[in-house]
Protein backbone atom coordinates (compact mmCIF):
# COMPACT_ATOMS: atom_id res chain seq x y z
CA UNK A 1 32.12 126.41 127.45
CA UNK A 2 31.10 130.02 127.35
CA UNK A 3 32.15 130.62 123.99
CA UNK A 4 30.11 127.40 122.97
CA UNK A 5 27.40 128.72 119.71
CA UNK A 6 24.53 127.67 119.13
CA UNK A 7 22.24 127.66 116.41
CA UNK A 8 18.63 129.57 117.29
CA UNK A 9 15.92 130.93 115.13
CA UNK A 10 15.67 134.08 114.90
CA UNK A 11 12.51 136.86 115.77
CA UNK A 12 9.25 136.06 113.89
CA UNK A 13 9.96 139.63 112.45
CA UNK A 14 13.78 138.96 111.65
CA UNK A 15 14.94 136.95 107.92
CA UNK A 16 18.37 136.11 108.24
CA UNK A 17 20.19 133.64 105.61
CA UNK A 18 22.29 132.08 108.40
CA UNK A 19 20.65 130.85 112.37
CA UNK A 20 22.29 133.37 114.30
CA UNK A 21 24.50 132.31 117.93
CA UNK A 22 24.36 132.85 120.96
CA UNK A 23 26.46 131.65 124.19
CA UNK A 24 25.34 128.78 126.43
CA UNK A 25 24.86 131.44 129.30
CA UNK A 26 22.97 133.51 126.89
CA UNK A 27 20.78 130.29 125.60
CA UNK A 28 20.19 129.73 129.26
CA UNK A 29 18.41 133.01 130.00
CA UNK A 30 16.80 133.59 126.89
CA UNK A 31 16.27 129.70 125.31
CA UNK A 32 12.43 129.21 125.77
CA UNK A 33 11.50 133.03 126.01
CA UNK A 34 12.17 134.83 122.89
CA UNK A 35 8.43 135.90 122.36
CA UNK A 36 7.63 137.11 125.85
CA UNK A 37 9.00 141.11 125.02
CA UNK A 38 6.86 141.26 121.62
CA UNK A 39 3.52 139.98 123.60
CA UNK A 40 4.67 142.37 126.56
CA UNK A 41 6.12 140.23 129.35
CA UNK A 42 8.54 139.32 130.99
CA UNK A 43 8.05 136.40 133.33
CA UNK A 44 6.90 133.11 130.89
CA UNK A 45 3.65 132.50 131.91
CA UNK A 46 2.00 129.49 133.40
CA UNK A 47 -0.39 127.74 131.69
CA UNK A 48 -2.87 124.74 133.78
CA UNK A 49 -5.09 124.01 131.46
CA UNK A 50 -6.22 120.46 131.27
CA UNK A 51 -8.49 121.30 128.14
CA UNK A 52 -8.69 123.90 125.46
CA UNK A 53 -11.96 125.18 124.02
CA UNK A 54 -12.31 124.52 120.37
CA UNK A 55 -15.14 125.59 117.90
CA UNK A 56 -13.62 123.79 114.79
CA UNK A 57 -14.29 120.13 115.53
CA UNK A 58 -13.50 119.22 112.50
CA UNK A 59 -10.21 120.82 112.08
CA UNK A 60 -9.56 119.46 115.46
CA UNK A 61 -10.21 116.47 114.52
CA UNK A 62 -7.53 116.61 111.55
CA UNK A 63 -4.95 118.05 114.00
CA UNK A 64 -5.45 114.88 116.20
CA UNK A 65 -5.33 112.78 113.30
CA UNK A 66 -1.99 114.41 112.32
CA UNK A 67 -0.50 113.95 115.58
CA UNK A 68 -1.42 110.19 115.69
CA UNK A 69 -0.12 109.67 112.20
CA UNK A 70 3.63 111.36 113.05
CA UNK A 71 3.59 112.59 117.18
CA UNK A 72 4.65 115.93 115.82
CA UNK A 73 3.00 119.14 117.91
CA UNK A 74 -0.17 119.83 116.52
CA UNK A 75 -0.36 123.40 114.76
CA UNK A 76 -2.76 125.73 116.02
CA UNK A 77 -4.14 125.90 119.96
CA UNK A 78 -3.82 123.59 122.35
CA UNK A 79 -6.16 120.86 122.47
CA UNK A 80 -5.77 118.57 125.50
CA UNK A 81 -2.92 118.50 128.26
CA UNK A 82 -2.09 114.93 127.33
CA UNK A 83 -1.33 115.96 124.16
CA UNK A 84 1.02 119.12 125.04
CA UNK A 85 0.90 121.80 126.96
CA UNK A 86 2.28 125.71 126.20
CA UNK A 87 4.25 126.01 129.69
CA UNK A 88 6.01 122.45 128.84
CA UNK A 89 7.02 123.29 125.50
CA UNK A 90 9.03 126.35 126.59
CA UNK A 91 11.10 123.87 128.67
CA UNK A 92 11.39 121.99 126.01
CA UNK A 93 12.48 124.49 123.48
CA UNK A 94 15.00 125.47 125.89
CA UNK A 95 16.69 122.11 126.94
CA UNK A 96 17.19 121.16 122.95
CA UNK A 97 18.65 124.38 122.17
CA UNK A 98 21.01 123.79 125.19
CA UNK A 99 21.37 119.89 124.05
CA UNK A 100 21.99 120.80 120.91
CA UNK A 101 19.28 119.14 119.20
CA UNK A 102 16.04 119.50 117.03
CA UNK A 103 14.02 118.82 120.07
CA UNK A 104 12.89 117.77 123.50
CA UNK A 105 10.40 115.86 124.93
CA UNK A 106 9.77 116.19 128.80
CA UNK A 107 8.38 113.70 131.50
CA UNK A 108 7.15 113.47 134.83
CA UNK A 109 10.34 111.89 135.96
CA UNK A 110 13.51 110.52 134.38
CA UNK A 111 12.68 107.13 134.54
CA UNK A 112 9.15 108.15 132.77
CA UNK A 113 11.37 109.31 130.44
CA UNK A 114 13.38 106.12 129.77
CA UNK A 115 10.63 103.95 129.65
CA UNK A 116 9.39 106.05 126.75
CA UNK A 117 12.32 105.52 125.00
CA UNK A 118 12.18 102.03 126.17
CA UNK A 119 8.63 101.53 124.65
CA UNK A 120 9.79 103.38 121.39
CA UNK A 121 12.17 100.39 120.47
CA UNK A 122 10.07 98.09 121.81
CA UNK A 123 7.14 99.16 119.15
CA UNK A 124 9.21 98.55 116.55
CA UNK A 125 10.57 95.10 117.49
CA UNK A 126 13.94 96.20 118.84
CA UNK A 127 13.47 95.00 122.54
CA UNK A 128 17.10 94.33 122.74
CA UNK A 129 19.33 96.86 124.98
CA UNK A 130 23.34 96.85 125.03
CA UNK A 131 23.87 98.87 128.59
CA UNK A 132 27.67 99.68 130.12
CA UNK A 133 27.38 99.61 134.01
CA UNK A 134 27.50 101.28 136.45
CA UNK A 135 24.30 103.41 135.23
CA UNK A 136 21.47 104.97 137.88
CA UNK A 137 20.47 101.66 140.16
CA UNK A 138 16.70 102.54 138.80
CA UNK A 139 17.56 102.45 135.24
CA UNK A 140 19.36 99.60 136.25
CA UNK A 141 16.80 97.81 137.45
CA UNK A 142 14.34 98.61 134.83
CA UNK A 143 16.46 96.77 132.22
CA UNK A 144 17.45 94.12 133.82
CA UNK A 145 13.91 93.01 135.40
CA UNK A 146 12.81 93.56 131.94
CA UNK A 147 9.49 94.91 133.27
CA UNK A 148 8.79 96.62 129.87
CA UNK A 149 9.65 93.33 127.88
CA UNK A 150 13.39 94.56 127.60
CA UNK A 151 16.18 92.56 127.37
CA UNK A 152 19.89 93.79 128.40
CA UNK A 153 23.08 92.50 127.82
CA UNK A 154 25.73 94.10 129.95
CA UNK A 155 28.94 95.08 128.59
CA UNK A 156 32.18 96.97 128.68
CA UNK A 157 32.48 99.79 126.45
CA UNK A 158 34.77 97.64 123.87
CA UNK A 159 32.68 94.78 124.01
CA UNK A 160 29.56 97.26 122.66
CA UNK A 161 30.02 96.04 118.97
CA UNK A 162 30.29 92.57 119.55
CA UNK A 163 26.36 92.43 121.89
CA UNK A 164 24.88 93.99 118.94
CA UNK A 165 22.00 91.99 117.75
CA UNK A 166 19.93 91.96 114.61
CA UNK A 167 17.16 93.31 117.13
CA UNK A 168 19.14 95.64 119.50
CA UNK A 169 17.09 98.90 119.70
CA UNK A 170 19.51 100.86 121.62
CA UNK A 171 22.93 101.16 123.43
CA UNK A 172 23.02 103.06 126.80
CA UNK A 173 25.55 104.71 128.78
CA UNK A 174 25.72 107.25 131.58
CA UNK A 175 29.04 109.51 131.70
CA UNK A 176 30.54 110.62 134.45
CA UNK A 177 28.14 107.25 135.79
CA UNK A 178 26.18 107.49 138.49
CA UNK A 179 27.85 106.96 141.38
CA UNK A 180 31.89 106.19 140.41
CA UNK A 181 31.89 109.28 138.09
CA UNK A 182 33.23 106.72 135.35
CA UNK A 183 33.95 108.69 131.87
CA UNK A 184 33.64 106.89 128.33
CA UNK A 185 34.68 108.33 125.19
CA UNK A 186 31.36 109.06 123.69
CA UNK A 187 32.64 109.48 120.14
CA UNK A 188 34.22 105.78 120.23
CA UNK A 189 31.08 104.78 121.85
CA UNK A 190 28.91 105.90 119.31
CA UNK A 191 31.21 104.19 116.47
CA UNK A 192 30.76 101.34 118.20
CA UNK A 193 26.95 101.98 118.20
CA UNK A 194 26.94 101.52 114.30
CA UNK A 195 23.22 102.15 113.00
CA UNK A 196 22.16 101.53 117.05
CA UNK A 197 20.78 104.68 118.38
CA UNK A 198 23.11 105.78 121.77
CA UNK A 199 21.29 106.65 124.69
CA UNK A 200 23.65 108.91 127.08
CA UNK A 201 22.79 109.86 130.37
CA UNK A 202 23.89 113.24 130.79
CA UNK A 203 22.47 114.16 133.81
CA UNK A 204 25.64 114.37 135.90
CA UNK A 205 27.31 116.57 133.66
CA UNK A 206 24.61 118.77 131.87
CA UNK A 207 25.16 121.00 128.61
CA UNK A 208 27.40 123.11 130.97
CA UNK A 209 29.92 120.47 130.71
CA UNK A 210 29.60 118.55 127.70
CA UNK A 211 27.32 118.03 124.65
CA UNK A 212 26.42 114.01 123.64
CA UNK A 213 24.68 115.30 120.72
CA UNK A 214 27.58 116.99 119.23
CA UNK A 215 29.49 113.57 119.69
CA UNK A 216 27.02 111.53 118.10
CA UNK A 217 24.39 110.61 120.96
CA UNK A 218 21.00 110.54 118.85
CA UNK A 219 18.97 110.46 122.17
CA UNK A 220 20.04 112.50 125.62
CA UNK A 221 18.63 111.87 129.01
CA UNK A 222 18.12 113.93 132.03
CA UNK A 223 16.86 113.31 135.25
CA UNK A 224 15.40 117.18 135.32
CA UNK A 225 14.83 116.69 139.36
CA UNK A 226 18.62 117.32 139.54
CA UNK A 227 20.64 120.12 137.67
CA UNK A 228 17.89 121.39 135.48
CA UNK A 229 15.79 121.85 137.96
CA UNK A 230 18.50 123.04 140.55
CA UNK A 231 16.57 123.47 143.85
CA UNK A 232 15.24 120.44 144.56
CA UNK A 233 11.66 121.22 144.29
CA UNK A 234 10.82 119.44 141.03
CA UNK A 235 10.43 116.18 139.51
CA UNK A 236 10.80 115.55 136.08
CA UNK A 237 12.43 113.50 132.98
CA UNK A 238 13.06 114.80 129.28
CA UNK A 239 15.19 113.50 126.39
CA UNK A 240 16.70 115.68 123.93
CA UNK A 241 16.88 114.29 120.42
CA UNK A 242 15.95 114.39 116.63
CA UNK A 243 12.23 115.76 115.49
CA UNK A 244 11.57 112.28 114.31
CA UNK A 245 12.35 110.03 117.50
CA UNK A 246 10.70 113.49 119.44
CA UNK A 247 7.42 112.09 117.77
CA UNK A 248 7.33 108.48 119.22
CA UNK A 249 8.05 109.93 122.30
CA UNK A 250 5.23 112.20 122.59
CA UNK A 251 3.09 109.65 121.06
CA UNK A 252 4.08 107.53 123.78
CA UNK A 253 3.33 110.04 126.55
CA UNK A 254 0.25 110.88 125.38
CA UNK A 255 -0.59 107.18 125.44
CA UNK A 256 0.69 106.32 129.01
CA UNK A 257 0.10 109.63 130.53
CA UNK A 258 3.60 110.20 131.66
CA UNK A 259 3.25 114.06 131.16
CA UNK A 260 4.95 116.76 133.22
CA UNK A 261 3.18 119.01 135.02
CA UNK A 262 2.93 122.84 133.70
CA UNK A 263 3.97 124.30 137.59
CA UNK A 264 7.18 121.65 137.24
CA UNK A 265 7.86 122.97 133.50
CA UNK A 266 8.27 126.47 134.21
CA UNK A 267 9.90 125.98 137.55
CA UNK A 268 12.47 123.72 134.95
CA UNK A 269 12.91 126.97 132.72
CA UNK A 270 12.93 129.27 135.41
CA UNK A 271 16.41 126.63 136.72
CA UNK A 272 17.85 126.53 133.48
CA UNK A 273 18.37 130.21 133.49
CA UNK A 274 20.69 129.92 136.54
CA UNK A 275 22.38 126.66 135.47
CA UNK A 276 25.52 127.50 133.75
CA UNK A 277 26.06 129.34 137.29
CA UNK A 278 25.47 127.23 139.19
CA UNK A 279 27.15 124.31 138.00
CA UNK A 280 30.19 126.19 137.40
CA UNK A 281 30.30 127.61 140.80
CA UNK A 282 29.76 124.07 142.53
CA UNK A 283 31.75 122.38 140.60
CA UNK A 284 34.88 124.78 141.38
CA UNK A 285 34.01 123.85 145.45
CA UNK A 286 33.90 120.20 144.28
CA UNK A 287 37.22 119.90 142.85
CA UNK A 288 38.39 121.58 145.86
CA UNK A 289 36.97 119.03 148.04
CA UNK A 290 37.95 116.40 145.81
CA UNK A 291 41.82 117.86 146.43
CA UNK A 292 41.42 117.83 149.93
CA UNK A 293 39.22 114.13 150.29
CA UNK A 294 42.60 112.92 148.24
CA UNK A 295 45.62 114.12 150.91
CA UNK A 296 43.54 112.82 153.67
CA UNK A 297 44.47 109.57 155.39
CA UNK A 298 41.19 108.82 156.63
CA UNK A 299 39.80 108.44 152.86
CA UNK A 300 40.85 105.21 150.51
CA UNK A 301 40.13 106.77 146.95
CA UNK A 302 38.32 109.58 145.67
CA UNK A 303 36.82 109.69 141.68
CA UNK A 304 36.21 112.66 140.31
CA UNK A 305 35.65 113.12 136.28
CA UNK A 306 38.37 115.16 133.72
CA UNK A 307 35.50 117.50 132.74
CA UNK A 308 34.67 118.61 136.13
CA UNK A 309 31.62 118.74 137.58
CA UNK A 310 29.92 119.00 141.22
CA UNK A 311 29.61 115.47 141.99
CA UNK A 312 32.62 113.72 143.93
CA UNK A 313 32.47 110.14 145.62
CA UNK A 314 34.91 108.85 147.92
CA UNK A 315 35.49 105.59 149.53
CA UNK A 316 36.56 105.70 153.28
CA UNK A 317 38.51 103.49 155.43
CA UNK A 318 35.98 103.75 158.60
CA UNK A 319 32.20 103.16 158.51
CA UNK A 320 30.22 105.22 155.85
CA UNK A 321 27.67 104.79 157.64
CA UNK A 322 28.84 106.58 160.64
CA UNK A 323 29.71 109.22 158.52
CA UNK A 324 26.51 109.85 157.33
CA UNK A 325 25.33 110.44 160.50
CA UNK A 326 27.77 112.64 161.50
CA UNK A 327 27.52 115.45 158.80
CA UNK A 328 24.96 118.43 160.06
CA UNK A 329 25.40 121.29 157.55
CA UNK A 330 25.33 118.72 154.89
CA UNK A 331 21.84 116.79 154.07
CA UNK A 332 21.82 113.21 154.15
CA UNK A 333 18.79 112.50 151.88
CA UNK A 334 18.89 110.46 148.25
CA UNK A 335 19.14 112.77 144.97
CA UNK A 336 21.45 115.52 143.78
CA UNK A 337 21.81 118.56 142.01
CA UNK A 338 20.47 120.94 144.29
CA UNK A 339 21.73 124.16 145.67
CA UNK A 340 22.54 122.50 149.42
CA UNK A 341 24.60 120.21 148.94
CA UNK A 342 23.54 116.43 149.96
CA UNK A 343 26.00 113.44 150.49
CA UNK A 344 24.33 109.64 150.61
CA UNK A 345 25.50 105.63 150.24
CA UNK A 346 24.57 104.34 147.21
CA UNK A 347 24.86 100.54 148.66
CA UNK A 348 21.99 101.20 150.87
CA UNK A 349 19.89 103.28 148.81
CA UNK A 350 20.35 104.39 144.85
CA UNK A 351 22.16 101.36 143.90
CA UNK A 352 20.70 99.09 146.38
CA UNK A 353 17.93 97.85 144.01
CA UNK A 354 20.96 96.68 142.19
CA UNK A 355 22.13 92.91 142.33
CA UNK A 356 25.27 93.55 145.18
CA UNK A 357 27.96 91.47 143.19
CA UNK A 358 26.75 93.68 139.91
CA UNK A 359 26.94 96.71 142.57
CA UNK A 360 30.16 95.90 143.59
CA UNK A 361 31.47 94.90 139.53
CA UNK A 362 30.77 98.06 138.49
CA UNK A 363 32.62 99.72 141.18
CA UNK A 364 29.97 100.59 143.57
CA UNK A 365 31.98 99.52 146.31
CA UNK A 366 30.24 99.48 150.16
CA UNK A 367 32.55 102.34 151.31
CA UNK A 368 31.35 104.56 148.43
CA UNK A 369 29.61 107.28 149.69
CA UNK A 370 28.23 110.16 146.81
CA UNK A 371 28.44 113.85 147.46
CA UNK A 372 26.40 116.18 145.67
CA UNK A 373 27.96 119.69 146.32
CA UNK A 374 25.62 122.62 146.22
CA UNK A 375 26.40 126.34 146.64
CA UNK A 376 27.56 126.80 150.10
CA UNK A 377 31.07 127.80 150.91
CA UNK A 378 34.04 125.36 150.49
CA UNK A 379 35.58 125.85 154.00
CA UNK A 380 31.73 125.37 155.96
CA UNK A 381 31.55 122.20 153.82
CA UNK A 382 35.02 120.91 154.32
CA UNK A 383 34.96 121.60 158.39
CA UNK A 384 31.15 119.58 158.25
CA UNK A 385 32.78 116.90 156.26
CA UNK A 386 36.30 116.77 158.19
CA UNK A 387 33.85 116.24 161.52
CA UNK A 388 32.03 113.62 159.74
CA UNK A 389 35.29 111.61 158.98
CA UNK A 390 36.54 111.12 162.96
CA UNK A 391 39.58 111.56 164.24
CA UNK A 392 41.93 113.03 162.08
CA UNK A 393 45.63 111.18 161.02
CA UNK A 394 48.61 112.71 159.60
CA UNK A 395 47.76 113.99 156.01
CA UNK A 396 49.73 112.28 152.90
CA UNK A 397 51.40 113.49 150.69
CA UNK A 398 50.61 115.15 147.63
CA UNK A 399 51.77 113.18 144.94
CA UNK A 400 50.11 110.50 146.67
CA UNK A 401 47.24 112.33 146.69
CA UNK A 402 47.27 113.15 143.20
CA UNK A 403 47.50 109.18 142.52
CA UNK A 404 44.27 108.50 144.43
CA UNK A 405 42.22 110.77 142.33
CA UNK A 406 40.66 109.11 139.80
């Protein structure tokens, strides 16, 4: 991916007659920050304003009216930190030129995020959702509760075409899924989709590993608590997509409040300048881990996704349980995406909220454990995780190995 372009606008004080390109790694440093040098800084600054003094009521007033009429950012100062915030919008600016898209629209969480995409369709009469399991167990549960007047049918990915409804409002996927690491071919997905917008999850893999936008995704979610953010020490949501469904959204937020806080938007920035890094270099320890869960006896099947990526889950002959409590370098605790890298059961806690024969359908099997693999080095992790297993057997062979990869 590091020869991946990208369009970008150029310097306030630059015409060109083409959007010039730059790198993902590039786009991750400077993506957010081009102005800093020509005001004279360097660090983005940090901006915790609730409210903005304005002497023009009245052309307040016809900014506000402007922003009801089409949720675009109102031109000019900032007027209210409901309504936007200068910190935020560098995130922003960054993730869509990352994505891929026109723009991005950021949330206290990720499932702030998909409610406001929920309450989008909703608005407009489209309450209907076609969803592909497994997905997050939240996002799970938020559909199929319907506790924001949804209604979900569950599918496979080639029975997409036939849920459609005359009111369906969106399709939604996650790939790799949260936790089998499942992979769907988006572009077949999204042909499926017809005139439905997609929804993809692409908070396992990030921009580092593949674009949805540039296989037809209109909207792309993150959980920014994970990779974005990177160190575990942030909460937040944001969808990349199109100017005009970027509107609704921050109409929406700016309605129910869901905003993200300017300290978690440039910590966010600050994480996506690292995260081509890091997700490179933890997903090379991953697939070594993944080799070495597959050729050991003591593990029943490991999944690990085509495109890479630092997320593994195994399913283990013994109690997972036991080996949760056995692992001390690594940290049993809920989430991912950090630098430490943090190994949990979804059964009993991310997918628990999830009906257990649904669980189980989709593959979340009670032996599944998830491993999040951070930055530490391959052979600390493997002796922690080798300890955590028990008593060693007599290690397969590789071909056999190979076959329990998935």
């Amino acid at each position: 991916m590091d020869s991946a372009r990208m369009p970008t606008s150029p310097p306030d004080d630059v015409r060109t007659t083409a959007p010039r390109s730059r790198a993902l790694a590039t786009e991750a440093v400077h993506a957010g920050r081009d102005d800093l040098a020509r005001q004279g800084l360097h660090a983005p600054p940090i901006d915790l304003s609730t409210t903005y003094p304005s002497y023009d009521s009245r052309g307040e007033a016809a900014r506000i009216d402007a922003f009801a009429a089409t949720g675009a950012d109102p031109d000019g100062p900032p007027v209210y930190g409901r309504l936007g915030n200068p910190t935020v919008a560098r995130f922003e600016t960054a993730l869509a030129r990352l994505e891929g898209t026109e723009a991005a629209v950021a949330f206290a969480s990720g499932m702030a995020a998909l409610s406001a995409v929920l309450l989008v369709r909703s608005s407009m009469g489209l309450r209907h959702v076609v969803a592909v399991r497994p997905l997050y167990g939240c996002s799970d549960h938020l559909l199929t509760a319907g506790l924001l007047g949804s209604e979900v049918t569950w599918t496979d990915p080639a029975g997409i075409a036939d849920a459609l409804r005359p009111d369906t409002g969106l399709v939604m996927v996650e790939s790799p899924a949260n936790p089998t690491l499942a992979e769907l071919d988006l572009p077949a997905v999204v042909h499926a989709c017809g005139s439905v917008p997609l929804l993809a999850d692409n908070t396992f893999a990030t921009p580092v590993l593949q674009r949805p936008a540039d296989q037809g995704a209109r909207l792309v979610l993150h959980s920014a608590t994970k990779y974005l953010g990177g160190h575990g020490d942030v909460m937040a949501g944001v969808v990349a997509c199109d100017e005009e469904f970027a509107g609704r959204l921050r109409q929406v937020r700016f309605a129910t409040g869901g905003v993200l806080h300017p300290l978690a938007g440039y910590l966010l920035l600050r994480g996506l300048a690292t995260l081509p890094v890091r997700v490179r270099a933890a997903s090379a320890t991953a697939a070594e881990l993944a080799r070495r869960l597959a050729a050991d006896p003591r593990v029943a099947r490991v999944h690990y996704p085509r495109i890479g990526g630092a997320m593994v889950s195994f399913e283990v002959h013994g109690d997972p349980h036991e080996v949760i409590g056995r692992v001390r370098l690594i940290t049993p605790a809920v989430s991912l995406g950090s630098v430490d890298t943090l190994i949990q059961h979804p059964a009993s806690i991310s997918h628990r909220i999830v009906d257990a024969d649904d669980r189980r359908g989709a593959g979340v099997s009670d032996r599944l454990l998830r491993l999040s693999v951070g930055l530490e080095d391959a052979e600390d992790l493997w002796a922690d995780l080798d300890g955590a297993l028990g008593e060693r057997a007599e290690a397969i062979p590789l071909r056999e190995a190979l076959a329990r990869t998935e």
